[in-house]
C-alpha atoms as a PDB file:
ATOM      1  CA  UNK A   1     -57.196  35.455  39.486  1.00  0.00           C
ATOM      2  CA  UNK A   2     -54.216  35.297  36.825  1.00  0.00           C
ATOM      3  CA  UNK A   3     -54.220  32.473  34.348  1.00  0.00           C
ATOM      4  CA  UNK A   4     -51.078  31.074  32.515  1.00  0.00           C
ATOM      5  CA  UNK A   5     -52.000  30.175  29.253  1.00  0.00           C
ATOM      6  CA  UNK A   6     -48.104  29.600  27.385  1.00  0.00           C
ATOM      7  CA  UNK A   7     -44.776  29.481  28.998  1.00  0.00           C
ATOM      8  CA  UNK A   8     -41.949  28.800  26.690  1.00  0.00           C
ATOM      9  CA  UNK A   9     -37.907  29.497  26.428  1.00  0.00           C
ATOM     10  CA  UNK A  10     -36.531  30.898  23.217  1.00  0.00           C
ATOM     11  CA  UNK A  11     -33.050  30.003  22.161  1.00  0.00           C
ATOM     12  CA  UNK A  12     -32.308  30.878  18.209  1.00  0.00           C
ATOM     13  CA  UNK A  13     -30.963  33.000  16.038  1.00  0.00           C
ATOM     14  CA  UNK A  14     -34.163  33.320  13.673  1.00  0.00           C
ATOM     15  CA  UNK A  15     -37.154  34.185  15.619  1.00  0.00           C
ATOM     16  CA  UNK A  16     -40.545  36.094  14.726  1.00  0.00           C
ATOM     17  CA  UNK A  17     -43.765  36.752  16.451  1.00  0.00           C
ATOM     18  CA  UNK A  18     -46.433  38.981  15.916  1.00  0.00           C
ATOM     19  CA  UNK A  19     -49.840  39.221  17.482  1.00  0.00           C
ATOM     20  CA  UNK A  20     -52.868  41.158  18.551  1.00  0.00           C
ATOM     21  CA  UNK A  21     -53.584  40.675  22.446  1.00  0.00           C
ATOM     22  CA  UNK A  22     -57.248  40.612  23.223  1.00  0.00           C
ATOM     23  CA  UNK A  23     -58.440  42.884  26.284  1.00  0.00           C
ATOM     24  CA  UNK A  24     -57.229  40.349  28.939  1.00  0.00           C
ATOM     25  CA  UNK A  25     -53.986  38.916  27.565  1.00  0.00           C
ATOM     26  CA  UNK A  26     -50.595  40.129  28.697  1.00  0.00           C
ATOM     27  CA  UNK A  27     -47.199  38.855  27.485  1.00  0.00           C
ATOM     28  CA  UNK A  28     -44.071  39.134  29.385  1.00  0.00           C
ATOM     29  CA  UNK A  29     -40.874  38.851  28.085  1.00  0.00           C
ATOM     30  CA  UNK A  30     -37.243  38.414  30.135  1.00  0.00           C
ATOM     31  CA  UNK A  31     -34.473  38.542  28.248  1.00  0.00           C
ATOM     32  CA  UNK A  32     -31.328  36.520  29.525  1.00  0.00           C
ATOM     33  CA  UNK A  33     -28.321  36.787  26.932  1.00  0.00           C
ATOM     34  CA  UNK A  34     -27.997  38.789  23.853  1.00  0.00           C
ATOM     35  CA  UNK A  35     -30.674  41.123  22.199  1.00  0.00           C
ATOM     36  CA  UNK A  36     -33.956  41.223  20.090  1.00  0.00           C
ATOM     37  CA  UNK A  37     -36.456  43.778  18.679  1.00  0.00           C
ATOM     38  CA  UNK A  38     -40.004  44.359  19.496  1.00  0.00           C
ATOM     39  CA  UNK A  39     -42.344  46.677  17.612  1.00  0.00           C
ATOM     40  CA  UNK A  40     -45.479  47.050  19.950  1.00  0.00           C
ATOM     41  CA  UNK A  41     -48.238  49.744  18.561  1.00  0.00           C
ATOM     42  CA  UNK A  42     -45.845  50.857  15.996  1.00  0.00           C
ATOM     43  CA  UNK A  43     -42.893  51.762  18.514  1.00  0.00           C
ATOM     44  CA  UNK A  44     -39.775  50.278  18.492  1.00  0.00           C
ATOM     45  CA  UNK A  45     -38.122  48.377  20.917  1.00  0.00           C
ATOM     46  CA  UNK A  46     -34.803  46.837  21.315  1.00  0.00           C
ATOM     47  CA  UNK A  47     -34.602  44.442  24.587  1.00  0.00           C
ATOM     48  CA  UNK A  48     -30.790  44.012  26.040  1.00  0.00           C
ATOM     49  CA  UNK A  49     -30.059  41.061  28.272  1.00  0.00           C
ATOM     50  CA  UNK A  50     -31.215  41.778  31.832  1.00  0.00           C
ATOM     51  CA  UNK A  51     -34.343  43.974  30.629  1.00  0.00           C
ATOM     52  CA  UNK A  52     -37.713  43.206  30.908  1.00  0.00           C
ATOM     53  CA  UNK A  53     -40.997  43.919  28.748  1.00  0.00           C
ATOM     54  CA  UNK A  54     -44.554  43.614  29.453  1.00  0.00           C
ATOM     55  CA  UNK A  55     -46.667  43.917  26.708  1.00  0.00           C
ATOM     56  CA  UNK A  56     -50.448  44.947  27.992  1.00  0.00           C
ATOM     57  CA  UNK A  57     -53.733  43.853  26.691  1.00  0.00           C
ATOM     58  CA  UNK A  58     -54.965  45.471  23.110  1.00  0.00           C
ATOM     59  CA  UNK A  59     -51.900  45.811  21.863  1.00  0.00           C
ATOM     60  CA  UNK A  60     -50.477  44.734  18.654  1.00  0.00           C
ATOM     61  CA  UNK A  61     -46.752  43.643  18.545  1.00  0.00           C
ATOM     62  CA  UNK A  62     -44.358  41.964  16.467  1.00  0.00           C
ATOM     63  CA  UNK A  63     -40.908  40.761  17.392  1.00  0.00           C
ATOM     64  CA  UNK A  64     -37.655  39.341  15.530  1.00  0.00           C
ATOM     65  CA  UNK A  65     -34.103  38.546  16.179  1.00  0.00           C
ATOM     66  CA  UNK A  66     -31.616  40.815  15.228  1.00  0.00           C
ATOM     67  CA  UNK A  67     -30.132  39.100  12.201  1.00  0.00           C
ATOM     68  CA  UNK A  68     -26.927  37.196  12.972  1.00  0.00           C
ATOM     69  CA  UNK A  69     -27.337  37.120  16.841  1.00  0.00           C
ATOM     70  CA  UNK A  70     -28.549  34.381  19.154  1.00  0.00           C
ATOM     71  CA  UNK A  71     -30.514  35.591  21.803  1.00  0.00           C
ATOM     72  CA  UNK A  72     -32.730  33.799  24.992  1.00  0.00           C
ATOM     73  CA  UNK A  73     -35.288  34.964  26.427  1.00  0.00           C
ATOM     74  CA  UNK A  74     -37.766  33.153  28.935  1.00  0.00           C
ATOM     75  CA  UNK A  75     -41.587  34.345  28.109  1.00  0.00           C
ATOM     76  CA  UNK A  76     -44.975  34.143  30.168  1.00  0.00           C
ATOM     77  CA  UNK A  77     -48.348  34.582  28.559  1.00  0.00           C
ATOM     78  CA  UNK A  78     -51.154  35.381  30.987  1.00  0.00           C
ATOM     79  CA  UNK A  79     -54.625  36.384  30.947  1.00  0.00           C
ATOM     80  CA  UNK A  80     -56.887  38.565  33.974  1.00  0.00           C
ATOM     81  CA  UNK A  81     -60.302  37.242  33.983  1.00  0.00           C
ATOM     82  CA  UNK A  82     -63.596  39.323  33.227  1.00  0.00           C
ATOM     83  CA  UNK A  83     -64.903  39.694  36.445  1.00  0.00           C
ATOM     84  CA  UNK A  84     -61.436  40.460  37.765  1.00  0.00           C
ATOM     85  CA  UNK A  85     -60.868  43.060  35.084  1.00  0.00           C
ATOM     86  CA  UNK A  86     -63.925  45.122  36.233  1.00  0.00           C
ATOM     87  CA  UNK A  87     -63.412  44.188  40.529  1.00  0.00           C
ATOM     88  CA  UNK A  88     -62.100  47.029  42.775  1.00  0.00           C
ATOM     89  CA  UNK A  89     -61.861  44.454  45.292  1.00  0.00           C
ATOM     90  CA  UNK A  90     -59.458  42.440  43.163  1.00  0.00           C
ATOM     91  CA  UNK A  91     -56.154  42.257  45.012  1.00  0.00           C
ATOM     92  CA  UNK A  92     -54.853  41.956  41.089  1.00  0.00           C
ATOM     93  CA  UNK A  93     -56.929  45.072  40.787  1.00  0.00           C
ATOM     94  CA  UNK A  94     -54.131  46.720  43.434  1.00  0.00           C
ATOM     95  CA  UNK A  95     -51.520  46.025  40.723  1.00  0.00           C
ATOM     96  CA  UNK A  96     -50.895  49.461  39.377  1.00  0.00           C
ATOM     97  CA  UNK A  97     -48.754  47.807  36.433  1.00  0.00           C
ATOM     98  CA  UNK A  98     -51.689  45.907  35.232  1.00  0.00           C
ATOM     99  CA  UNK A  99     -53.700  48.826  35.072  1.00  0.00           C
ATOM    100  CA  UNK A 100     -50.984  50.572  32.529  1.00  0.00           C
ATOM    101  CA  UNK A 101     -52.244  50.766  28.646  1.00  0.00           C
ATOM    102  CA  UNK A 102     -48.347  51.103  28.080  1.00  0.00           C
ATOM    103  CA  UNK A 103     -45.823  48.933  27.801  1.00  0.00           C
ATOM    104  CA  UNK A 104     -43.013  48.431  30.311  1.00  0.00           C
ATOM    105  CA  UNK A 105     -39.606  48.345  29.042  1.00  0.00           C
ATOM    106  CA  UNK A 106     -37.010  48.280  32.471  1.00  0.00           C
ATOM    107  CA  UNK A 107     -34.015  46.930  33.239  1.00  0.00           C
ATOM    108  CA  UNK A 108     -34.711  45.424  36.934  1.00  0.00           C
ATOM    109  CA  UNK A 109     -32.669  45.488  39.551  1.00  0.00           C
ATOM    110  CA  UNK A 110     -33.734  42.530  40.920  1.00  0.00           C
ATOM    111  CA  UNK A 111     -32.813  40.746  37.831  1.00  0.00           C
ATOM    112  CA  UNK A 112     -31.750  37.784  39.395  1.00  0.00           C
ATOM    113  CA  UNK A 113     -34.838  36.858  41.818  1.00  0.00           C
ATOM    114  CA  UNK A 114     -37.145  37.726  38.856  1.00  0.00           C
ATOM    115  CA  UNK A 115     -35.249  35.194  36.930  1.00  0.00           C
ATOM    116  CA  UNK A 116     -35.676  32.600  39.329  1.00  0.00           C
ATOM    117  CA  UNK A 117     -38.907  32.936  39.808  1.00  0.00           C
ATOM    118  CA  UNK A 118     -39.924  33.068  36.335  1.00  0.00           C
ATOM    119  CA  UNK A 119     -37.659  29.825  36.312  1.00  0.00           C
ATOM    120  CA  UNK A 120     -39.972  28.257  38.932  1.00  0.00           C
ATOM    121  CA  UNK A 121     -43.169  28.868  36.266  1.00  0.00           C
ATOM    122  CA  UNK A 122     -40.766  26.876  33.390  1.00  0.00           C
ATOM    123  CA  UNK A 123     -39.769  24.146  35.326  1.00  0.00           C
ATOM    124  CA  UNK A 124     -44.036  23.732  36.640  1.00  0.00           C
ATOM    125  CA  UNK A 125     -44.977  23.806  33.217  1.00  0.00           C
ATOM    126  CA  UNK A 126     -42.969  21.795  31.241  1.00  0.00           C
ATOM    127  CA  UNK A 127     -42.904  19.211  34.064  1.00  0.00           C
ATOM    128  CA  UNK A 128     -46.245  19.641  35.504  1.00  0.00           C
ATOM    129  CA  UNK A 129     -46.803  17.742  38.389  1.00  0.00           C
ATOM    130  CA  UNK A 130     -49.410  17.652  40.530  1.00  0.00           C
ATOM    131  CA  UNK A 131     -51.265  21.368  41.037  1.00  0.00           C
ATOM    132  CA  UNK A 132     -48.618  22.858  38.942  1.00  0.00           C
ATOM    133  CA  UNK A 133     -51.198  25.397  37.519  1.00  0.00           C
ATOM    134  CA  UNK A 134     -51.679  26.649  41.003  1.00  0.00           C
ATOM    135  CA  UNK A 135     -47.908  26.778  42.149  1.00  0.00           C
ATOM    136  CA  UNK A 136     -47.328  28.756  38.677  1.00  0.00           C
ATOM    137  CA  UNK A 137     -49.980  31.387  39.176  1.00  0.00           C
ATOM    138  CA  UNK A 138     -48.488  31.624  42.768  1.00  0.00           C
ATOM    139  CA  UNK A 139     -45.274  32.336  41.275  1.00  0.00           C
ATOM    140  CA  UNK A 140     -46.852  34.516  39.026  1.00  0.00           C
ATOM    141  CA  UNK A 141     -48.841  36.555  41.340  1.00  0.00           C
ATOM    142  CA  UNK A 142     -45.342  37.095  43.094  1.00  0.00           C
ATOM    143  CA  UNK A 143     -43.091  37.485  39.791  1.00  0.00           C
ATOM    144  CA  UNK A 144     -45.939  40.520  39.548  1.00  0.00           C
ATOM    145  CA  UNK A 145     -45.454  42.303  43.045  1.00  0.00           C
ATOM    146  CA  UNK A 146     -42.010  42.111  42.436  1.00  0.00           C
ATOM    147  CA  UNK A 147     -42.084  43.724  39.186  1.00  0.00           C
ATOM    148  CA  UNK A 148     -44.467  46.518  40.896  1.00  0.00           C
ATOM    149  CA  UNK A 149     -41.878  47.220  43.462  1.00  0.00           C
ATOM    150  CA  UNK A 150     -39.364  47.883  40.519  1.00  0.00           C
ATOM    151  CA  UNK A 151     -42.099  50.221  38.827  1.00  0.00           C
ATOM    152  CA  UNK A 152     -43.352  51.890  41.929  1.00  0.00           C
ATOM    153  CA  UNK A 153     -39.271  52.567  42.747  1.00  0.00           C
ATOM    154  CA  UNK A 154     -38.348  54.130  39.430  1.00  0.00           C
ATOM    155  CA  UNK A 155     -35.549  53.285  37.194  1.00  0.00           C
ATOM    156  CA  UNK A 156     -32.349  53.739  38.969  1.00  0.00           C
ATOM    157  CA  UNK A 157     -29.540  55.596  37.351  1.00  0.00           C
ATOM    158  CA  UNK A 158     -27.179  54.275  35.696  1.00  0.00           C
ATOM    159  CA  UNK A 159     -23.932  54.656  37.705  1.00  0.00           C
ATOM    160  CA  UNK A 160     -25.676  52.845  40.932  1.00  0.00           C
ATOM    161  CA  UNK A 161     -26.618  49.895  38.849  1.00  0.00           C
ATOM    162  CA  UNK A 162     -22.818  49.943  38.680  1.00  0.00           C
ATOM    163  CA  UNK A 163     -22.518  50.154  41.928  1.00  0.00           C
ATOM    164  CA  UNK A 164     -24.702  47.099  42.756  1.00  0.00           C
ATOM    165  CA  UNK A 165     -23.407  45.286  39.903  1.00  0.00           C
ATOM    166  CA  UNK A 166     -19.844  45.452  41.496  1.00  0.00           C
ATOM    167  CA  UNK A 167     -21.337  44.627  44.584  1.00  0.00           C
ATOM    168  CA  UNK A 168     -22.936  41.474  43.014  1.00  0.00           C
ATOM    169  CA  UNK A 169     -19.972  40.862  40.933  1.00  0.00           C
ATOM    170  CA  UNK A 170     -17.669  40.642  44.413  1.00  0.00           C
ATOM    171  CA  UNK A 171     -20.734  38.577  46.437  1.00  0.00           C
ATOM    172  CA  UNK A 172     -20.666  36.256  43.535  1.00  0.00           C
ATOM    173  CA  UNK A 173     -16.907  35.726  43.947  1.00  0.00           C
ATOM    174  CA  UNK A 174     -16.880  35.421  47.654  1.00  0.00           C
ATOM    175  CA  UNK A 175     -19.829  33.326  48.285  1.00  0.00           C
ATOM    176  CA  UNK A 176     -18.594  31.164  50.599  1.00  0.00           C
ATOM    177  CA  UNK A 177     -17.054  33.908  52.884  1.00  0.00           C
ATOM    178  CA  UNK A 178     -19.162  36.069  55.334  1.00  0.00           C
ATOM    179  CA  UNK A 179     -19.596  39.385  53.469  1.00  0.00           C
ATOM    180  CA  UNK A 180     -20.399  42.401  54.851  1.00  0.00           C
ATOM    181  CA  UNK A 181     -21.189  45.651  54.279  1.00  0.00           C
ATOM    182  CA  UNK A 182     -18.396  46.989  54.830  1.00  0.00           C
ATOM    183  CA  UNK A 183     -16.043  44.956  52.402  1.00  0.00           C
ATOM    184  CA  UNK A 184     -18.950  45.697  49.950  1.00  0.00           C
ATOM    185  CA  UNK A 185     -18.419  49.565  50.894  1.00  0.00           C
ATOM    186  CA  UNK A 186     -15.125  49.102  50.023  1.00  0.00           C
ATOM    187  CA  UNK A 187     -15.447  47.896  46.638  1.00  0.00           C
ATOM    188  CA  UNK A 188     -17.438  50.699  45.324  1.00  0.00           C
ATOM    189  CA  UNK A 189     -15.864  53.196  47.643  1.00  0.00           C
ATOM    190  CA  UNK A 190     -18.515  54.337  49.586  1.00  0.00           C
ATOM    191  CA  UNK A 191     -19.632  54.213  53.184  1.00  0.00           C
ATOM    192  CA  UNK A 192     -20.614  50.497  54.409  1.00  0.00           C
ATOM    193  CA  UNK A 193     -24.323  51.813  55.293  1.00  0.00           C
ATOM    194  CA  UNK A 194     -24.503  53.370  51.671  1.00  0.00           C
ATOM    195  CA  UNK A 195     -23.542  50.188  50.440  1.00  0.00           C
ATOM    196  CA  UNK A 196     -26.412  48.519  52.299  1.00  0.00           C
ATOM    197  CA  UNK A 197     -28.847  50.796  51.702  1.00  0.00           C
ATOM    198  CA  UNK A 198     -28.406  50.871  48.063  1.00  0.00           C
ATOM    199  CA  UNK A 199     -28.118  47.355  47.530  1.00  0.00           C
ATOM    200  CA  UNK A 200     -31.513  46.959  48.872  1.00  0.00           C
ATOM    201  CA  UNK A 201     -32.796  49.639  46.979  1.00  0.00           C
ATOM    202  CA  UNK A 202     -31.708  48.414  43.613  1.00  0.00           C
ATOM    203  CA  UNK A 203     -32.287  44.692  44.281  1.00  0.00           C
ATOM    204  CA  UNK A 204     -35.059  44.205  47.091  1.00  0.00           C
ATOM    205  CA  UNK A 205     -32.651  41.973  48.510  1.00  0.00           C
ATOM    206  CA  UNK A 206     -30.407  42.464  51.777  1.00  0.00           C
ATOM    207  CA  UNK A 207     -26.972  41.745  51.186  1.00  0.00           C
ATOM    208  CA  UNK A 208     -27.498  38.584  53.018  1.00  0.00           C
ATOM    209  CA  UNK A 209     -30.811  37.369  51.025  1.00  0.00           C
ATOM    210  CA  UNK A 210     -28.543  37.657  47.603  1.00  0.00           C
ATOM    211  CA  UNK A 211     -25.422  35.735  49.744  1.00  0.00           C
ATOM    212  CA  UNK A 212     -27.745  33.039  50.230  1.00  0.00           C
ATOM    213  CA  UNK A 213     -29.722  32.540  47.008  1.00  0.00           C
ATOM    214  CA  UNK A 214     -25.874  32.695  45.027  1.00  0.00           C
ATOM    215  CA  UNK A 215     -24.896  29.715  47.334  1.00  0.00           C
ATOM    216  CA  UNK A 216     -28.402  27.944  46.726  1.00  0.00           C
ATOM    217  CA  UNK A 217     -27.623  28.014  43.059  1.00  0.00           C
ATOM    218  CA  UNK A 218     -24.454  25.921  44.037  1.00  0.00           C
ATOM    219  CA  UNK A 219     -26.108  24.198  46.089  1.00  0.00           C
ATOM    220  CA  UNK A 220     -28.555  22.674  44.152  1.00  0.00           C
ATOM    221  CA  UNK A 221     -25.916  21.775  41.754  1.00  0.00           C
ATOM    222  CA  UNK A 222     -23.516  20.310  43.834  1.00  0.00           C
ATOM    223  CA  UNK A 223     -26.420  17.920  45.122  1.00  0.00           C
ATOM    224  CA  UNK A 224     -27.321  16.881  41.950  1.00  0.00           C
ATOM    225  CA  UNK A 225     -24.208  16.680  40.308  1.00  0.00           C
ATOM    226  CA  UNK A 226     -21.311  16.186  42.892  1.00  0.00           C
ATOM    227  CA  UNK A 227     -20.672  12.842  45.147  1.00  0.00           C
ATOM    228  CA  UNK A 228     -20.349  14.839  48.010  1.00  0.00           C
ATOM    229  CA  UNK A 229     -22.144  14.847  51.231  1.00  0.00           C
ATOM    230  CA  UNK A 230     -24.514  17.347  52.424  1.00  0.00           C
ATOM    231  CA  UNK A 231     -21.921  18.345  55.568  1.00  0.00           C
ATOM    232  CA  UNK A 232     -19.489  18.372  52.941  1.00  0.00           C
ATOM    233  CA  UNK A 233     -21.644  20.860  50.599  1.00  0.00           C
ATOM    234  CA  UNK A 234     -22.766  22.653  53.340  1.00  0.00           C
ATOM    235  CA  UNK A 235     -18.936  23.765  54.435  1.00  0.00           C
ATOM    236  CA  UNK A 236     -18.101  24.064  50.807  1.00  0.00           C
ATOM    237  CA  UNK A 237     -20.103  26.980  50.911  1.00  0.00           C
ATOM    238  CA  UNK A 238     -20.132  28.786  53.965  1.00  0.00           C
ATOM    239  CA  UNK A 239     -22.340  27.301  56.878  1.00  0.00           C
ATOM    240  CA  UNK A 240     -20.145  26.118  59.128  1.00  0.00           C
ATOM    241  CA  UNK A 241     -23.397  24.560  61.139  1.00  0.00           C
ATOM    242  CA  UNK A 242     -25.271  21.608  59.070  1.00  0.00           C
ATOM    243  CA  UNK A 243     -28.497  22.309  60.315  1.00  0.00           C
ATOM    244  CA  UNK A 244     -28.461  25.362  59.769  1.00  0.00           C
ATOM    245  CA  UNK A 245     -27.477  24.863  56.253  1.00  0.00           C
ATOM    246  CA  UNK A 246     -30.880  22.268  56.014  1.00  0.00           C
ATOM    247  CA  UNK A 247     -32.882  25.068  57.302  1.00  0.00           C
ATOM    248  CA  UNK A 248     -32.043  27.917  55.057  1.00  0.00           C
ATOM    249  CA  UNK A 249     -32.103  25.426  51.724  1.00  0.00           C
ATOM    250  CA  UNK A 250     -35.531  23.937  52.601  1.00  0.00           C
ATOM    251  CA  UNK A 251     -37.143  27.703  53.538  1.00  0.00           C
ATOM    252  CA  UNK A 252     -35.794  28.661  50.071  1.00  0.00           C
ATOM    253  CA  UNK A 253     -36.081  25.204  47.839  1.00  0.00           C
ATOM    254  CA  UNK A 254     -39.231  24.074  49.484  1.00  0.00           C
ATOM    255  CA  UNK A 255     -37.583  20.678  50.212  1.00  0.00           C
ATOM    256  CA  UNK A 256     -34.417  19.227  52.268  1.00  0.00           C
ATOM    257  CA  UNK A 257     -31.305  18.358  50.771  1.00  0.00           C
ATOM    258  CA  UNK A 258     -31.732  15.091  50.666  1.00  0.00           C
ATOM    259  CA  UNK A 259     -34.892  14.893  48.857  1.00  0.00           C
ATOM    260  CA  UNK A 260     -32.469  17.022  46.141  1.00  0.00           C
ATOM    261  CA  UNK A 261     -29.570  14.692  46.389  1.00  0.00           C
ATOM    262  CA  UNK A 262     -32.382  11.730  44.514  1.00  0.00           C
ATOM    263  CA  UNK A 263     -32.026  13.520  41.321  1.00  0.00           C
ATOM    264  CA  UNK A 264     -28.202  12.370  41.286  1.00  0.00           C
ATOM    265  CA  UNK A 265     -27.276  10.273  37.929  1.00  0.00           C
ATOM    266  CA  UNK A 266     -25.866   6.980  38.821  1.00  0.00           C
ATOM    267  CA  UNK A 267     -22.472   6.336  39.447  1.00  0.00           C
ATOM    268  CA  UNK A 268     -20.498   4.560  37.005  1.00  0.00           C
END
């Protein structure tokens, strides 16, 4: 179906690229802090932290840092096969984004749960372990829907990304608490359904899906970094039940705490 051919995580303050994609080569380009410029097809393109760019196939680009700044940006290269290329039947074929002769230039919503999956392709590739070209075009395949969800929604306007970012902002702060949508309808000062609805909207998250991917992230640090227990993690950040603390990090991690809690360094 979709084949990874580079993966790779760019960190610097001097950067250039330039290349001319063959019919079946796509690149994809997140960008996580700071800025840089793309000129694909003669067009100019400036990518902000938190925006996204998929370069399709035929296309010639170059790209460069703007001078004095560092920027990062994590970046896929992918190819469609032939026979997929020309297949109706294709479930890549169903992809309306992969069907564009354009380039997409959008500022996701969902920012966060494309970065972690695009994370989950890194981490496969530079330590591939066993089948890690199949878990990556997995990932892939879903990194894609994702991104078609965010197409087939539209870009949303600019003051309810504020919204949601305030919303996000106040989740990130209060992980450990219940929140609901009403205390989120009070911070941007709208009704709690409102709230809700737009948060979903914007993200493709519920309000509790983001709640418990923010206290995953913590999670997986605290195992691998902290002496502390998994009970102890586990009320740390909200679940007030163990088990049920095992059962939402394994559905999301793919493994149990434990298994995590290996990676510890030594103690000294």
């Amino acid at each position: 179906m979709l084949q990874l051919t580079n993966v790779h995580e760019d960190h610097r303050m001097e950067w250039y690229e330039e290349r001319q994609l063959d019919r079946y080569s796509y690149i994809l380009s997140l960008c996580t802090y700071g800025n840089c410029v793309y000129w694909v097809d003669g067009q100019k393109r400036i990518v902000e932290k938190g925006e996204l760019l998929l370069i399709p196939p035929c296309c010639f680009y170059y790209g460069k840092s703007i001078p004095t700044h560092v920027h990062t940006k994590q970046v896929l290269h992918f190819r469609t096969k032939e026979q997929i290329q020309i297949s109706t039947d294709s479930d890549i074929h169903q992809l309306p984004l992969l069907q564009r002769d354009q380039v997409l230039h959008i500022k996701p919503g969902s920012y966060e749960r494309l970065h972690d999956l695009i994370k989950q392709i890194v981490v496969q590739w530079r330590e591939k372990p066993a089948y890690y070209e199949l878990m990556s075009q997995g990932v892939l395949l879903q990194l894609l829907v994702e991104i078609n969800r965010e197409y087939d929604r539209g870009q949303m306007r600019d003051d309810k990304q504020r919204l949601v970012e305030q919303m996000k902002r106040y989740i990130q702060q209060h992980y450990s608490s219940r929140v609901t949508k009403e205390q989120l309808g009070d911070v941007i000062r709208r009704t709690p359904n409102y709230a809700a609805t737009l948060f979903k909207d914007v993200t493709g998250q519920t309000i509790s899906q983001y709640m418990h991917d923010e206290r995953m992230k913590r999670a997986v640090y605290m195992l691998t970094e902290s002496q502390l227990t998994v009970s102890e993690i586990a009320e740390f950040l909200g679940y007030p039940e163990v088990s049920y603390f095992y059962r939402i990090f394994k559905k999301k991690m793919g493994m149990p705490p434990a298994e995590m809690m290996q990676e510890r360094p030594p103690m000294r």
